[in-house]
N, C-alpha and C. Protein backbone atom coordinates (compact mmCIF):
# COMPACT_ATOMS: atom_id res chain seq x y z
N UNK A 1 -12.76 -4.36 -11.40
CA UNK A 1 -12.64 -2.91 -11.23
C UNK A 1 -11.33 -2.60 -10.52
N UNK A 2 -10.60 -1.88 -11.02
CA UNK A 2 -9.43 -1.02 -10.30
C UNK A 2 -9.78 -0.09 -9.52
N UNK A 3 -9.51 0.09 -8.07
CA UNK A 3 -9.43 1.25 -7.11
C UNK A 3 -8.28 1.98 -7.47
N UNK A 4 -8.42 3.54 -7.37
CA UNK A 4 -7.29 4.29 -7.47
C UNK A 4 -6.51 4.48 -6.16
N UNK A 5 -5.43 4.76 -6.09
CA UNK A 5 -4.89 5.83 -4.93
C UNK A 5 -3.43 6.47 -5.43
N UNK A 6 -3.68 7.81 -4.87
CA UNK A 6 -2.74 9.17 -5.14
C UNK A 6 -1.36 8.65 -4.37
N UNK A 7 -0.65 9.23 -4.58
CA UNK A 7 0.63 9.05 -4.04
C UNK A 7 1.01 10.40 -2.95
N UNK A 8 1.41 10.18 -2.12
CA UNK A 8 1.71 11.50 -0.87
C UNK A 8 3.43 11.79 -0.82
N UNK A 9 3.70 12.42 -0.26
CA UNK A 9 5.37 12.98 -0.65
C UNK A 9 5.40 12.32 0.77
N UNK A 10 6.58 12.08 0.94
CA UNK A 10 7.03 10.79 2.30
C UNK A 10 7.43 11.83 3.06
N UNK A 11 6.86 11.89 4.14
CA UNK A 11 6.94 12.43 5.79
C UNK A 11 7.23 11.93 6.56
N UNK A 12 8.01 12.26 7.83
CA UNK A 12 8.59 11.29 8.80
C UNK A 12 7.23 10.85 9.23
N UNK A 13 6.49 12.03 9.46
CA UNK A 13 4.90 12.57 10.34
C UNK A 13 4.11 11.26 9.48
N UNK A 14 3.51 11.50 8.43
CA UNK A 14 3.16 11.02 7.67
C UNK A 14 3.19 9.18 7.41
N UNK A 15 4.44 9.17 7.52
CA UNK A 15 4.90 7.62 7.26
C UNK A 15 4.74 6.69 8.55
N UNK A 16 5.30 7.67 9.52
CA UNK A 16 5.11 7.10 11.26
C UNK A 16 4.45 5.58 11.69
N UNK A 17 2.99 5.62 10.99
CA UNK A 17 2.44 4.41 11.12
C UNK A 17 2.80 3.58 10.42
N UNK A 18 3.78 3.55 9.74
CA UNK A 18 4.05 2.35 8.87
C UNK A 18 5.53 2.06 9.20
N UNK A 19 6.30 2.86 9.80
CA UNK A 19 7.68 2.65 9.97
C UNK A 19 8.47 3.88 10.05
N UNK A 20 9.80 4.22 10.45
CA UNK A 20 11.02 4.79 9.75
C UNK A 20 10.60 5.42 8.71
N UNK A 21 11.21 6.65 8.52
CA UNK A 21 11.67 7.54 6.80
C UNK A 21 13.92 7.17 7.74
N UNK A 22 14.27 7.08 6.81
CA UNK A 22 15.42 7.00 6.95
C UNK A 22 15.97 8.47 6.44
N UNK A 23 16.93 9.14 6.69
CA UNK A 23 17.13 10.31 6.26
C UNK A 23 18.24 10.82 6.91
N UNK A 24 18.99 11.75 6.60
CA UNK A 24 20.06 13.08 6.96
C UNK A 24 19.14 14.43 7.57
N UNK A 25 18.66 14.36 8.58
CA UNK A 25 17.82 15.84 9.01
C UNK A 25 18.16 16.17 10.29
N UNK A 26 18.05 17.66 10.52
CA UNK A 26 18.77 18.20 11.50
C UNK A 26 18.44 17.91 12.97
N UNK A 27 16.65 17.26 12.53
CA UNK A 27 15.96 16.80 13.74
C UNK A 27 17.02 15.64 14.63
N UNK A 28 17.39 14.58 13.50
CA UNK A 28 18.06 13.14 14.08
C UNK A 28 19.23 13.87 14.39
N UNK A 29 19.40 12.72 15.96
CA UNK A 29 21.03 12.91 16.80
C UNK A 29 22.11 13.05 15.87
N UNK A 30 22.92 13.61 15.98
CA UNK A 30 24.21 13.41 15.10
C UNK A 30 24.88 13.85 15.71
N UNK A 31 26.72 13.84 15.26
CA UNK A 31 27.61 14.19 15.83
C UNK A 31 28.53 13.66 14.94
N UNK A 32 29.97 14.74 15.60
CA UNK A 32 31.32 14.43 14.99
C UNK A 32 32.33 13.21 14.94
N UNK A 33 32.59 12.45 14.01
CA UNK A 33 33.34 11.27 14.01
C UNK A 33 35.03 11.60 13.02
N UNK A 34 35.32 10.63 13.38
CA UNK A 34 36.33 10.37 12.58
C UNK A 34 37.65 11.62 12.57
N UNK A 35 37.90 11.92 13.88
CA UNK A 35 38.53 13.23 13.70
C UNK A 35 38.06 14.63 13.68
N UNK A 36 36.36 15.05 13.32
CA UNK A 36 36.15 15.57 12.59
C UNK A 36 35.40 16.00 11.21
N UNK A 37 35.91 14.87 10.65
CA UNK A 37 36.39 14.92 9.24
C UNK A 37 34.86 14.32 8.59
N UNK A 38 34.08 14.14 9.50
CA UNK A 38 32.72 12.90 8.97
C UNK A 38 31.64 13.36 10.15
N UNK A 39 30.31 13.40 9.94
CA UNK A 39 28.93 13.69 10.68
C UNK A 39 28.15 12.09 10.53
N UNK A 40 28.36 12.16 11.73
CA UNK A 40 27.45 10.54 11.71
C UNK A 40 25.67 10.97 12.14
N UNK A 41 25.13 10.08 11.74
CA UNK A 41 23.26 10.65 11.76
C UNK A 41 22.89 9.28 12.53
N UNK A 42 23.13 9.45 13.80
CA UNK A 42 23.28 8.06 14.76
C UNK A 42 21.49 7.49 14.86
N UNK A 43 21.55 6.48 14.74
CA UNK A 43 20.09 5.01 15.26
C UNK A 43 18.82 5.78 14.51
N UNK A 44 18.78 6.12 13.16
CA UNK A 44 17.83 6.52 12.39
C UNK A 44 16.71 5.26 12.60
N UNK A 45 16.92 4.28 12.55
CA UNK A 45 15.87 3.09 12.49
C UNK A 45 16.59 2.06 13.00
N UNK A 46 15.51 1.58 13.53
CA UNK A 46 15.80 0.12 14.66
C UNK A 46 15.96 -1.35 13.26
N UNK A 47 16.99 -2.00 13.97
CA UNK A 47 17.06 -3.37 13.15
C UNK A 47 16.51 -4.10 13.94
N UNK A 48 15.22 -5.11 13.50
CA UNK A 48 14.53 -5.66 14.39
C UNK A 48 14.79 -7.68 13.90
N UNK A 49 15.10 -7.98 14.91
CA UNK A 49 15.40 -9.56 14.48
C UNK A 49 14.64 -10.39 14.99
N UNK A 50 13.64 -11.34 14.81
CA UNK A 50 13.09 -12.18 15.54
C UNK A 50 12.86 -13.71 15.46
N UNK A 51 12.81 -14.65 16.14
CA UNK A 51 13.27 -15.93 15.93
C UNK A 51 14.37 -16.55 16.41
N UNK A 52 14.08 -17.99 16.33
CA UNK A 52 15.47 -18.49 16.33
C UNK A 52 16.58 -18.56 15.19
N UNK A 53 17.80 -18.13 15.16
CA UNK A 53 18.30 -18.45 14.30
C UNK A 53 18.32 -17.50 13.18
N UNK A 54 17.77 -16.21 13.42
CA UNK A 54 17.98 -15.39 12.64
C UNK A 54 19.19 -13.83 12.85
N UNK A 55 19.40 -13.56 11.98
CA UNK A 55 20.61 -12.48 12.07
C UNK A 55 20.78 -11.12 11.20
N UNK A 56 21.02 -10.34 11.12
CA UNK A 56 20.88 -9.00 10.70
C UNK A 56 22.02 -9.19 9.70
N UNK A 57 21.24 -9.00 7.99
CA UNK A 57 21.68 -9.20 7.26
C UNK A 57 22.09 -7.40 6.36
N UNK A 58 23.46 -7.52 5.45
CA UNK A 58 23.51 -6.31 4.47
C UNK A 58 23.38 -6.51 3.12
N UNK A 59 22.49 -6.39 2.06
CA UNK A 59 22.40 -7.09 1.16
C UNK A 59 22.22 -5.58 0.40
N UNK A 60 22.43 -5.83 -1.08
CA UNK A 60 22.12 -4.50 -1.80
C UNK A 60 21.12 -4.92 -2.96
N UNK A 61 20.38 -4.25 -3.57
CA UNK A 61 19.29 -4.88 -4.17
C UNK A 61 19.45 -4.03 -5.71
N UNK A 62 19.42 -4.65 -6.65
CA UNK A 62 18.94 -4.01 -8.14
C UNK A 62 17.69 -4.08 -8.62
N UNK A 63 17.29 -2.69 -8.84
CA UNK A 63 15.67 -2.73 -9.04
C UNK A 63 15.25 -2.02 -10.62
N UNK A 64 14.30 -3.10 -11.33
CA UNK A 64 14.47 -2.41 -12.18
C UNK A 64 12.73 -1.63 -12.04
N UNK A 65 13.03 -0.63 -12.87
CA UNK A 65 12.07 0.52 -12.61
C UNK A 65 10.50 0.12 -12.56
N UNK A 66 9.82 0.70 -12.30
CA UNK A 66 7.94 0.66 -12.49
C UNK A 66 7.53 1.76 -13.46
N UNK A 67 6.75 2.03 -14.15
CA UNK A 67 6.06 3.42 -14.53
C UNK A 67 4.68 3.27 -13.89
N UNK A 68 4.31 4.51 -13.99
CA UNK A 68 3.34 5.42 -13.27
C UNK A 68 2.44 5.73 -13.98
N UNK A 69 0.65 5.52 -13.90
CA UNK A 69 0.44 4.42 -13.01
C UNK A 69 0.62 3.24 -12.82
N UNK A 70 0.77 2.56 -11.27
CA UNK A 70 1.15 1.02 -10.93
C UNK A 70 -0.04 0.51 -10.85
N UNK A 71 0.03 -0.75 -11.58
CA UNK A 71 -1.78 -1.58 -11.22
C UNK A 71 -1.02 -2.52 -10.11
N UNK A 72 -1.10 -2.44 -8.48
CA UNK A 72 -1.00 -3.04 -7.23
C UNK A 72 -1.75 -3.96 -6.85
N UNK A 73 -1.21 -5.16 -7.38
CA UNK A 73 -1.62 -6.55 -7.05
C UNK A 73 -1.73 -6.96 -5.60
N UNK A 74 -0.73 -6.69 -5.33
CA UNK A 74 -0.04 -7.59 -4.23
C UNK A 74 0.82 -6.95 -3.48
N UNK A 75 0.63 -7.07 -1.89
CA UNK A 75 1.97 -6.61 -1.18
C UNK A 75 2.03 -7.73 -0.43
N UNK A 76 3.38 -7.74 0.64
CA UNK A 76 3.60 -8.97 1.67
C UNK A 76 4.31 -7.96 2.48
N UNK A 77 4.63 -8.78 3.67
CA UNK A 77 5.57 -8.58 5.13
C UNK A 77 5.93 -9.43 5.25
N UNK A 78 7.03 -8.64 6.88
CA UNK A 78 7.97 -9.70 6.83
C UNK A 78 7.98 -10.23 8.83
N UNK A 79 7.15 -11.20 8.99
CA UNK A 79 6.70 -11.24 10.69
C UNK A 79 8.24 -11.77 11.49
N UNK A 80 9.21 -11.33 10.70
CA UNK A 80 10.20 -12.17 11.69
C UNK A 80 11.48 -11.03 11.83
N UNK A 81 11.11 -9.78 10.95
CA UNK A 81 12.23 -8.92 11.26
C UNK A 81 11.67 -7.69 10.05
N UNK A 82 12.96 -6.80 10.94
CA UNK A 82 12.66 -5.80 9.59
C UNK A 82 12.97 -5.45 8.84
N UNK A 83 13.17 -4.54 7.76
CA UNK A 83 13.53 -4.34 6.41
C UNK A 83 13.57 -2.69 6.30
N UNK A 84 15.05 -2.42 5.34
CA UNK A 84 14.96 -0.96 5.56
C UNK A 84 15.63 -1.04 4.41
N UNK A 85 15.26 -0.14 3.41
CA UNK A 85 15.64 -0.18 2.20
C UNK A 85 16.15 1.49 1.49
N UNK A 86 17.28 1.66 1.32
CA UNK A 86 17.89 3.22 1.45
C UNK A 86 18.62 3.60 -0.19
N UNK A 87 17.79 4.36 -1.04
CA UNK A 87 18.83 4.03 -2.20
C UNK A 87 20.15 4.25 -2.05
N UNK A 88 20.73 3.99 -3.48
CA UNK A 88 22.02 4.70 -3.43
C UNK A 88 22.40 5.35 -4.37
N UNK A 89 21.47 6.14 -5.00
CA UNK A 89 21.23 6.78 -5.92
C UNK A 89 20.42 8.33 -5.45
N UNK A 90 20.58 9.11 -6.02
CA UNK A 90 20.06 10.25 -5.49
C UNK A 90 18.14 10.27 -6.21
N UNK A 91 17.62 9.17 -6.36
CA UNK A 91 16.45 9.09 -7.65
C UNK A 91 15.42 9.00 -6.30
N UNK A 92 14.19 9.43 -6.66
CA UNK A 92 13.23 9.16 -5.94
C UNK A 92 12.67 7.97 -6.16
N UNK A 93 12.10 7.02 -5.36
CA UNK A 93 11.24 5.87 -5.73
C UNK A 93 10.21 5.92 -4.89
N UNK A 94 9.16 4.86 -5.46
CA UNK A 94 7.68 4.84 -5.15
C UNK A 94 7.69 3.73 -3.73
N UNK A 95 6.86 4.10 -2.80
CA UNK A 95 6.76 3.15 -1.32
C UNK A 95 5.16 3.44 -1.28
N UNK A 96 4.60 1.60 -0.92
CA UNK A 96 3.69 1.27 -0.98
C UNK A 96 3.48 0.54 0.60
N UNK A 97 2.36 1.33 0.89
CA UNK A 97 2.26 0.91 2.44
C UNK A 97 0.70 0.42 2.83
N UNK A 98 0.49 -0.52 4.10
CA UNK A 98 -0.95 -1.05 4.26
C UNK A 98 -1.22 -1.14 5.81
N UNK A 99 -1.86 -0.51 6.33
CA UNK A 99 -2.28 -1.15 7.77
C UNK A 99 -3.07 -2.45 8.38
N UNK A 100 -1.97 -3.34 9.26
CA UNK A 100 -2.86 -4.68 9.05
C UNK A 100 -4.05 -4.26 9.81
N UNK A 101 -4.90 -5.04 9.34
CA UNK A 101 -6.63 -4.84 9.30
C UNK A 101 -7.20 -6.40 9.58
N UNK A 102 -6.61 -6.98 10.87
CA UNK A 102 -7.07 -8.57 11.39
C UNK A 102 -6.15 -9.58 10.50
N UNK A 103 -5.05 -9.41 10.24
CA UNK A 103 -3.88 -10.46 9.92
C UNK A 103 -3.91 -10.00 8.28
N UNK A 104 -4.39 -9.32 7.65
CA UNK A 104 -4.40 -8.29 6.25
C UNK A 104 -4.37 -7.15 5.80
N UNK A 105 -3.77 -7.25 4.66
CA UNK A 105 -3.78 -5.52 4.93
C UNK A 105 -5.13 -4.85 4.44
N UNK A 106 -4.96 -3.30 4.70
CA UNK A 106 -6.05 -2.64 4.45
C UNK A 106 -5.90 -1.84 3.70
N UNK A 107 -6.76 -0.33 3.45
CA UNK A 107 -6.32 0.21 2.79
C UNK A 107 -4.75 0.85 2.17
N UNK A 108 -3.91 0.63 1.25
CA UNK A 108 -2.85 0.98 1.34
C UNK A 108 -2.85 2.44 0.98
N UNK A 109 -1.57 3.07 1.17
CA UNK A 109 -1.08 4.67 1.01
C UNK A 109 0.31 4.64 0.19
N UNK A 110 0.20 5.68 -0.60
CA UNK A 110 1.39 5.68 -1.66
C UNK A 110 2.05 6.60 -1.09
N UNK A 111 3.57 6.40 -1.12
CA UNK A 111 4.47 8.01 -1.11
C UNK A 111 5.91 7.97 -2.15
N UNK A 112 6.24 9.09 -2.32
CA UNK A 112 7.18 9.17 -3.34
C UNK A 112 8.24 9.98 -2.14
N UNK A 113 9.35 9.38 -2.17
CA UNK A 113 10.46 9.88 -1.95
C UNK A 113 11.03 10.66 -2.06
N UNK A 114 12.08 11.46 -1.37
CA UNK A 114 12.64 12.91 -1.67
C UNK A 114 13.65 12.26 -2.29
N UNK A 115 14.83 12.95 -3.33
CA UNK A 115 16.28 12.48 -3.14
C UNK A 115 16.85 11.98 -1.71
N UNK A 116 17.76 11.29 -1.17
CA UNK A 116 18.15 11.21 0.24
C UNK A 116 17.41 9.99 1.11
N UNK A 117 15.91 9.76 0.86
CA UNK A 117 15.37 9.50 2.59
C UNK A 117 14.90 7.80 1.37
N UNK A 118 15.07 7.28 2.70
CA UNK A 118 14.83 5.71 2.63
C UNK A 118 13.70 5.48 3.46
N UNK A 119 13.57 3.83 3.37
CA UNK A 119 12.79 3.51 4.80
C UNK A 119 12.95 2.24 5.24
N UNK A 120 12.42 2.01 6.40
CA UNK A 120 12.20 1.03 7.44
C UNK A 120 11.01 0.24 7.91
N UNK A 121 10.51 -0.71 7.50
CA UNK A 121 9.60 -1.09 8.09
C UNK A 121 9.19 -2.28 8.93
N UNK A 122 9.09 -1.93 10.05
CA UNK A 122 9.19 -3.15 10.91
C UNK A 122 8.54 -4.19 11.30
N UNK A 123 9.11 -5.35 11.46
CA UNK A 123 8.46 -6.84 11.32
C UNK A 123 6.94 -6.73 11.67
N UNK A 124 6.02 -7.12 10.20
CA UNK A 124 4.97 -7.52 9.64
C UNK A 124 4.18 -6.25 9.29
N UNK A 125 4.97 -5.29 8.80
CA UNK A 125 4.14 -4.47 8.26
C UNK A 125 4.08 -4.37 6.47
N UNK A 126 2.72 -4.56 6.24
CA UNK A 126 2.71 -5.06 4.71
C UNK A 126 2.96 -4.03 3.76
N UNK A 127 3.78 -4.02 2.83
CA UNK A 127 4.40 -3.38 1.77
C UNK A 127 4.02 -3.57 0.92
N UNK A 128 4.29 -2.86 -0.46
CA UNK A 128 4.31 -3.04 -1.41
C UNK A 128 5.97 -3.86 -2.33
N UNK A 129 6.00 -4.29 -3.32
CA UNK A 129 7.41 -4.16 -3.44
C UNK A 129 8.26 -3.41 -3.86
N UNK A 130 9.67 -3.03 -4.15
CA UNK A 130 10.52 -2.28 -4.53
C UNK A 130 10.25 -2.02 -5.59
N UNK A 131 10.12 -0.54 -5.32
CA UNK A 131 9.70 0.02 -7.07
C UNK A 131 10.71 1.35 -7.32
N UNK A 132 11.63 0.86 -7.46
CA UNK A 132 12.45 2.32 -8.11
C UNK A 132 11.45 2.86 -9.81
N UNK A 133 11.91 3.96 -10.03
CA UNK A 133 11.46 4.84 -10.68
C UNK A 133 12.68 5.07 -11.72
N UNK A 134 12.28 5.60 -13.35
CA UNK A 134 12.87 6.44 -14.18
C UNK A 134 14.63 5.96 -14.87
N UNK A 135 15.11 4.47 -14.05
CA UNK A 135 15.88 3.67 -14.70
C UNK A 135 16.33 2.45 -13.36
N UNK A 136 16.83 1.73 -13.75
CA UNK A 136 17.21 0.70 -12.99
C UNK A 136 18.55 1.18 -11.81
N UNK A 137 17.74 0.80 -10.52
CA UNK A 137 18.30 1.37 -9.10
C UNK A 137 18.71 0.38 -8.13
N UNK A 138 19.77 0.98 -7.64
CA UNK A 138 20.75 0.29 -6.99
C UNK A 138 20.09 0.84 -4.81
N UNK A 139 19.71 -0.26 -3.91
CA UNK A 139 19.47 0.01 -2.86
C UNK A 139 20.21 -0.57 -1.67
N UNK A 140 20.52 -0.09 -0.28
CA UNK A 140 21.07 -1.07 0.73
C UNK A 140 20.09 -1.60 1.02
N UNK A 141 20.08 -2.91 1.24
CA UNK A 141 18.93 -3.78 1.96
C UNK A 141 19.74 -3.84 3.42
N UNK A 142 18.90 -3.40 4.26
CA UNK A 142 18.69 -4.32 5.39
C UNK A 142 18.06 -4.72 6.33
N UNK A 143 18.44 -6.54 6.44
CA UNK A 143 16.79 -6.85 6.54
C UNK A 143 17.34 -8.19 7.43
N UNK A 144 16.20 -9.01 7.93
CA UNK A 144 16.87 -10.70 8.61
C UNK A 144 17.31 -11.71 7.77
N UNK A 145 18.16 -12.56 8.12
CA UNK A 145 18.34 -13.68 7.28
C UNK A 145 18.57 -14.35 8.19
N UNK A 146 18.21 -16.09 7.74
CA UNK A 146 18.19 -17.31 8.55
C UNK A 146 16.77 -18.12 8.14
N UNK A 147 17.06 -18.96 8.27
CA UNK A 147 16.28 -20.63 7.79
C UNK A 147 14.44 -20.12 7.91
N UNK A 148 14.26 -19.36 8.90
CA UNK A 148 12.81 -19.15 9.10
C UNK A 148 11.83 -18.65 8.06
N UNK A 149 10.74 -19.45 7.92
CA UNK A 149 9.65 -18.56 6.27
C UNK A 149 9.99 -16.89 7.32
N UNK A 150 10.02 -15.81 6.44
CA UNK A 150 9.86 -14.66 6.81
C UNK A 150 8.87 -13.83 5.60
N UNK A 151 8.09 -14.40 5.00
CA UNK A 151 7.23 -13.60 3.96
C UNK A 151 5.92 -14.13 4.03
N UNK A 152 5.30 -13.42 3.72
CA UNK A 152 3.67 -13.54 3.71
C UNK A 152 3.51 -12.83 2.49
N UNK A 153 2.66 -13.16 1.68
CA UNK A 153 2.31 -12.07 0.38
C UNK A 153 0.56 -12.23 0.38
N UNK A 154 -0.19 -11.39 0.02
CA UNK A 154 -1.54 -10.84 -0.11
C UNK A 154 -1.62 -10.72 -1.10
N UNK A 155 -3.04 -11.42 -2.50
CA UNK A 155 -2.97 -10.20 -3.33
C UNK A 155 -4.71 -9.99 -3.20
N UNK A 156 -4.54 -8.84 -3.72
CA UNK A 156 -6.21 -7.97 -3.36
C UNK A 156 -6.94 -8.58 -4.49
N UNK A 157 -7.84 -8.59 -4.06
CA UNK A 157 -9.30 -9.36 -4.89
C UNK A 157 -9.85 -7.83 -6.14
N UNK A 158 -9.10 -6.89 -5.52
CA UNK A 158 -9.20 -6.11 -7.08
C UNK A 158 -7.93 -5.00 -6.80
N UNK A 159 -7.61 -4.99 -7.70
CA UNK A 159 -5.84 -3.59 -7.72
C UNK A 159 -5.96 -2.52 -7.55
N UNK A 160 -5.51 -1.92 -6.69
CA UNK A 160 -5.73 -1.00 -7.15
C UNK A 160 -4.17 0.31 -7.97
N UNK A 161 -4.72 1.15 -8.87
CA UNK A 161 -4.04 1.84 -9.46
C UNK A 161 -3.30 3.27 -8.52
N UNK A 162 -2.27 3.05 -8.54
CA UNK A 162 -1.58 3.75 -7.77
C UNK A 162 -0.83 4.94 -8.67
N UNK A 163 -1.19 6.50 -8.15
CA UNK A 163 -0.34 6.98 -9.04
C UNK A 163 -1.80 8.09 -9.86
N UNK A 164 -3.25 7.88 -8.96
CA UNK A 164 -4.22 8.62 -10.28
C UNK A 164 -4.71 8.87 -8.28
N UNK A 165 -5.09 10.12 -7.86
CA UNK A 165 -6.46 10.09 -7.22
C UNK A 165 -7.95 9.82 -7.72
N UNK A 166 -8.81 9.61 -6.44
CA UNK A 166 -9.74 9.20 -6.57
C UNK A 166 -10.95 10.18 -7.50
């Protein structure tokens, strides 16, 4: 049997328990750089590193698309750092989120992206994976790198379909 779940429009409010919305909003600090000439949107999300031997990596990621509905196998985390993933594309994509529930996740929550806002989620909170939307998408990764396992993956004993309410 497939469980359904709806997808929610991504809120800072909303997302809170799961991490970061990354974003340009009038709420976050900002200020004038560069002369002038440039608005910086200062410490939107924490880079979190943990371990020995690990280091704050910039990686960019190519994703090729999902359609809607997703049958959601599987998500993982990452217990040794965090991960913040920001397109670079003005396209909305799909974020799949889970509250751990005794070292697993639990029920997960869908949200769809505005143009603009990314996210962050910090070491061991279980995800879904990168699912850009509507053609193949280009993202900044950043996330830990170094010798340490940093993944855990889950898959659910039934999928559920993401993308239909209940």
């Amino acid at each position: 049997m497939t469980r359904r779940l709806a997808i929610e429009p991504l809120t800072a409010e909303a997302f809170a328990p799961f991490g970061k919305v990354i974003e340009v909003s009038e709420r976050a600090k900002h200020f004038p750089i560069n002369a002038g000439m440039a608005e910086r949107y200062h410490d939107l999300a924490p880079v979190e590193v943990r371990g020995d031997g690990g280091k704050a990596i910039i990686s960019i990621v190519r994703a090729t698309p999902v359609t809607l509905p997703l049958t959601l196998k599987m998500v993982e985390r990452h217990p040794l750092g965090s991960q913040a993933f920001m397109p670079l594309s003005d396209r909305p994509f799909l974020v799949v989120v889970a509250p751990d529930s005794g070292g697993r996740p639990g029920t997960p929550r869908g949200f769809m992206t505005r143009p603009g806002q990314g996210v962050n989620y910090p070491p061991g909170q279980w995800h879904g994976v990168l699912s850009a939307l509507y053609a193949v998408s280009d993202f900044l990764l950043v996330d830990r790198g170094g010798e340490a396992k940093n993944l855990e993956e889950f898959t659910f004993a039934e999928p559920f379909l993401v993308g239909v309410a209940e």
